[in-house]
Protein backbone atom coordinates (compact mmCIF):
# COMPACT_ATOMS: atom_id res chain seq x y z
CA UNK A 1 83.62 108.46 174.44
CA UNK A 2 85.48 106.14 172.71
CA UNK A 3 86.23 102.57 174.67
CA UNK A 4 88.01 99.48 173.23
CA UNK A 5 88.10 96.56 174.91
CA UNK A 6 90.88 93.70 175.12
CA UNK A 7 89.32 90.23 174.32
CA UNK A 8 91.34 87.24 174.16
CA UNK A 9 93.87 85.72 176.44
CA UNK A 10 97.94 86.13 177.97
CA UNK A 11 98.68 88.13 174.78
CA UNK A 12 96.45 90.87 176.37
CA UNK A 13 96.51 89.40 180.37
CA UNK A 14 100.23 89.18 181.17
CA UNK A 15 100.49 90.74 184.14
CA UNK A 16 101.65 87.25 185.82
CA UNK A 17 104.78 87.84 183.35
CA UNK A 18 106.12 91.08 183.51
CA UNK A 19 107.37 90.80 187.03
CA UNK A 20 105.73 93.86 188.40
CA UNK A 21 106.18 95.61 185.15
CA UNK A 22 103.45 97.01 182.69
CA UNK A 23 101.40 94.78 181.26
CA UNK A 24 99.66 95.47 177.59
CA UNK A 25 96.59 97.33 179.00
CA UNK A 26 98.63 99.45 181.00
CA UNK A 27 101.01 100.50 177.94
CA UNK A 28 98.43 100.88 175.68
CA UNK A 29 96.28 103.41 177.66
CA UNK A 30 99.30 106.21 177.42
CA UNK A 31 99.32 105.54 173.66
CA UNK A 32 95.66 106.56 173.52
CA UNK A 33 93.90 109.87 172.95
CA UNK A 34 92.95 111.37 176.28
CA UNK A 35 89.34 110.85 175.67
CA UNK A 36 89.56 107.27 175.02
CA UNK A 37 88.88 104.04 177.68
CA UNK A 38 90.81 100.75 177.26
CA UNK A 39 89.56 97.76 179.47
CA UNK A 40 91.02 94.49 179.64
CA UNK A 41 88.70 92.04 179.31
CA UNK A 42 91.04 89.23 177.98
CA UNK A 43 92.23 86.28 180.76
CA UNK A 44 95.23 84.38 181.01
CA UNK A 45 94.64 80.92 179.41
CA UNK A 46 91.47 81.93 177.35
CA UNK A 47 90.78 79.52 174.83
CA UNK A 48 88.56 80.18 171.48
CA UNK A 49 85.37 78.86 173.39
CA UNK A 50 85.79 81.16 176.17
CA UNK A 51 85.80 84.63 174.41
CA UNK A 52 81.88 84.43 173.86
CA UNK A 53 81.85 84.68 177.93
CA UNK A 54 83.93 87.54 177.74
CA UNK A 55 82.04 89.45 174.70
CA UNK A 56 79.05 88.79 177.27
CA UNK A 57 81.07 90.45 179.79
CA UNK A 58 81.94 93.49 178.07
CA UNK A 59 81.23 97.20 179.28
CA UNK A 60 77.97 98.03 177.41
CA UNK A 61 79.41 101.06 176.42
CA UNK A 62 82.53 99.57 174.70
CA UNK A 63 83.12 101.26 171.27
CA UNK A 64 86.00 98.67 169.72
CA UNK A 65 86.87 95.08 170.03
CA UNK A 66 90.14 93.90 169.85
CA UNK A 67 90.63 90.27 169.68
CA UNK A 68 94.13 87.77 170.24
CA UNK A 69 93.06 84.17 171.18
CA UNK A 70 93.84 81.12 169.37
CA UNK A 71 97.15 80.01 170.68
CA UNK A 72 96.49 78.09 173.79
CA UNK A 73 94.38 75.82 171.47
CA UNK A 74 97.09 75.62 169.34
CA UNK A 75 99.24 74.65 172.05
CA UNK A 76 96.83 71.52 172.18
CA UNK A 77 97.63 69.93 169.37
CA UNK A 78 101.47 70.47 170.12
CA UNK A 79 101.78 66.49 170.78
CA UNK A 80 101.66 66.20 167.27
CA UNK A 81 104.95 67.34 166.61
CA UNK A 82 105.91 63.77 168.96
CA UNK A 83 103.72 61.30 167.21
CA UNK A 84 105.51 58.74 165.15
CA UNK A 85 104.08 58.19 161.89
CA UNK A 86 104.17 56.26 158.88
CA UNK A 87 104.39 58.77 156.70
CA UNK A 88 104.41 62.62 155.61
CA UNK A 89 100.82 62.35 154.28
CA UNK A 90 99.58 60.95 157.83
CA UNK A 91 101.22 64.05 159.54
CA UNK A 92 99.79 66.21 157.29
CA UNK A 93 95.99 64.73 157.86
CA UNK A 94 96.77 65.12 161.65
CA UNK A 95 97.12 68.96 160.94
CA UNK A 96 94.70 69.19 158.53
CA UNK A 97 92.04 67.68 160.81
CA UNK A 98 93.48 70.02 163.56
CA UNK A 99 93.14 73.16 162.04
CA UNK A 100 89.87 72.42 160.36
CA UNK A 101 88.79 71.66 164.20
CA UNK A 102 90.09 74.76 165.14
CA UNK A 103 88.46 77.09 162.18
CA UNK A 104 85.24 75.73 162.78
CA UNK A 105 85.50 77.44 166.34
CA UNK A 106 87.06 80.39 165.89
CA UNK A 107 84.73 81.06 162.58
CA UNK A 108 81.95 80.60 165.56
CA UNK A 109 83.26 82.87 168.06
CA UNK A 110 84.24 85.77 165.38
CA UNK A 111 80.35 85.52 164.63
CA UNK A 112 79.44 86.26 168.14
CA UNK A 113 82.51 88.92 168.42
CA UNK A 114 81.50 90.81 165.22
CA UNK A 115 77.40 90.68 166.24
CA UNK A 116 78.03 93.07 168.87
CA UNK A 117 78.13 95.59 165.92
CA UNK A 118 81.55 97.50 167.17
CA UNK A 119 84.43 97.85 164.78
CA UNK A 120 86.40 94.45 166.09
CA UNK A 121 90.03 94.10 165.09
CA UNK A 122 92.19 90.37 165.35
CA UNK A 123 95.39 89.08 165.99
CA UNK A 124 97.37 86.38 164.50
CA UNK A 125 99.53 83.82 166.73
CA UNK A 126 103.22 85.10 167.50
CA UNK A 127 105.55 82.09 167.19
CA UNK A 128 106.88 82.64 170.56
CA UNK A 129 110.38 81.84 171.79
CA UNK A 130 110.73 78.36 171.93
CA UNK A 131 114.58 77.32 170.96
CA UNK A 132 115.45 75.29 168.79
CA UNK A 133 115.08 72.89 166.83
CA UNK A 134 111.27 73.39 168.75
CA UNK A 135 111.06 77.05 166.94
CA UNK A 136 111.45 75.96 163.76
CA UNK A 137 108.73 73.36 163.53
CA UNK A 138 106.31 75.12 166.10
CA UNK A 139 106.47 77.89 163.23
CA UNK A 140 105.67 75.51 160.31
CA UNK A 141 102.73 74.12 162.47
CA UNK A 142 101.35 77.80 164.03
CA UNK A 143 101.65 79.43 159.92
CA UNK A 144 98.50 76.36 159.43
CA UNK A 145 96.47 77.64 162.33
CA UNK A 146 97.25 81.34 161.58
CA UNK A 147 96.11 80.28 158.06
CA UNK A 148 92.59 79.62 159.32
CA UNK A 149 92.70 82.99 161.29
CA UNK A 150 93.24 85.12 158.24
CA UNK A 151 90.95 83.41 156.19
CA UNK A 152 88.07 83.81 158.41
CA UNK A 153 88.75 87.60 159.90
CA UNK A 154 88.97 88.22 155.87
CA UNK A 155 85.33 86.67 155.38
CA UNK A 156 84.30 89.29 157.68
CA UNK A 157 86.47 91.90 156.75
CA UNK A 158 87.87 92.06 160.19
CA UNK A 159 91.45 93.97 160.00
CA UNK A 160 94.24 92.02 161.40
CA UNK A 161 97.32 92.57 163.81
CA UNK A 162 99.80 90.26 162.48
CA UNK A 163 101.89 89.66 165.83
CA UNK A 164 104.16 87.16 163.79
CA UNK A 165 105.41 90.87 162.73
CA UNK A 166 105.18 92.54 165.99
CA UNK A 167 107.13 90.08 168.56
CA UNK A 168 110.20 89.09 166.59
CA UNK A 169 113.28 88.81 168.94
CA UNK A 170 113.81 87.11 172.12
CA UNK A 171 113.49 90.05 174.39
CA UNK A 172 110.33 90.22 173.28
CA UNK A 173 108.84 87.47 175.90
CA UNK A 174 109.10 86.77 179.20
CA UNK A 175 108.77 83.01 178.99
CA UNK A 176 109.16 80.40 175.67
CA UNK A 177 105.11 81.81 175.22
CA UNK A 178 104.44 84.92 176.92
CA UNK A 179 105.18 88.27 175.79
CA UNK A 180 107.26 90.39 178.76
CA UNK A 181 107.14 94.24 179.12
CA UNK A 182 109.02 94.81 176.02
CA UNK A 183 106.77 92.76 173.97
CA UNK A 184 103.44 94.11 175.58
CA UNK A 185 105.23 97.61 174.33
CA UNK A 186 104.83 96.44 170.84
CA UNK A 187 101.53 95.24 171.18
CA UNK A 188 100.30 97.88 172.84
CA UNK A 189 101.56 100.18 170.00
CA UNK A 190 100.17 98.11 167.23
CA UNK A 191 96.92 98.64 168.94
CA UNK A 192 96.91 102.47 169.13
CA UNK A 193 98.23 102.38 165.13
CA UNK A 194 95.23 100.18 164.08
CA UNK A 195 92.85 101.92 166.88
CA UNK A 196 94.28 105.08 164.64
CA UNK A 197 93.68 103.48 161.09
CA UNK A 198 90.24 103.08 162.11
CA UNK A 199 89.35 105.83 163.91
CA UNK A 200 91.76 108.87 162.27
CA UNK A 201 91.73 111.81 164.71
CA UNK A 202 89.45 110.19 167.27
């Protein structure tokens, strides 16, 4: 029986957010053939370090892997949007030091993800809802991290959810970060289409 499995963080666990509404794993079991499980195994405030706990974790049984984490340690380096600096090449090395921080990891965890041996599918990092002028630069910064995130998936020919795509209006979240019912809707259906790619007439 098939069984996929939600790794990750809030992208996947935002029940807190939805007021009492559906959260993702709860939309995305409807979408899915009868004969198919969907556990969440994904927790609110995950970071890249934490998913190898969760892999751990996982129903022995699980058949697929789907994967969204990444943006809380983003969020980390947001203070670097506030630094002064002396120039455009000294922001730039605070990024590039950032992201290269932040590949290293997540290259580490997708190892232990993708040794499992189950078809594993990633997500990028929505740009979430954050105003402006905020939006605009939290964009510029997130396309360096999401960057690293294709780059590696791609080395391990992991197929990608590009939630940059998927959560594009305001509605979309409950909070500046967090996606609300409407949002989980769309994530939830990406899931089933890529859970469909994969497995045609599962």
């Amino acid at each position: 029986m098939p069984h996929v499995v939600l790794l990750g963080d809030s992208i996947f666990d935002n029940a807190a957010y939805v007021r009492g509404g559906p959260d993702v794993i709860a939309q995305l079991r409807p979408l899915l053939p009868d004969h198919w499980r969907a556990t969440l195994a994904a927790v609110d405030g995950a970071v890249i370090d934490g998913v190898a706990r969760q892999v751990a974790a996982a129903p022995p049984d699980a058949t697929h892997l789907v994967l969204s984490v990444g943006g809380n340690d983003a969020l980390g380096h947001v203070g670097l949007l506030d630094r002064r600096a002396s120039s455009s090449a000294e922001v730039l090395g605070w990024f590039a030091d950032a992201v290269e921080e932040f590949e290293q990891r997540y290259r580490r965890m997708l190892g232990v993800v993708v040794a499992r041996g189950l078809p594993v599918v990633a997500c990028t990092i929505y740009n979430g809802n954050l105003g402006e002028p905020a939006q605009r630069l939290a964009t510029v910064a997130l396309a360096l991290f999401n960057d690293a995130i294709v780059r590696v998936t791609r080395e391990h020919d992991v197929p990608v959810i590009e939630l940059r795509d998927v959560c594009t209006v305001a509605g979309d979240y409950a909070n500046p970060i967090e996606p609300s019912v409407q949002g989980g809707a769309k994530i939830a259906h990406a899931i089933a289409d890529v859970l469909e790619w994969l497995d045609p007439g599962s």
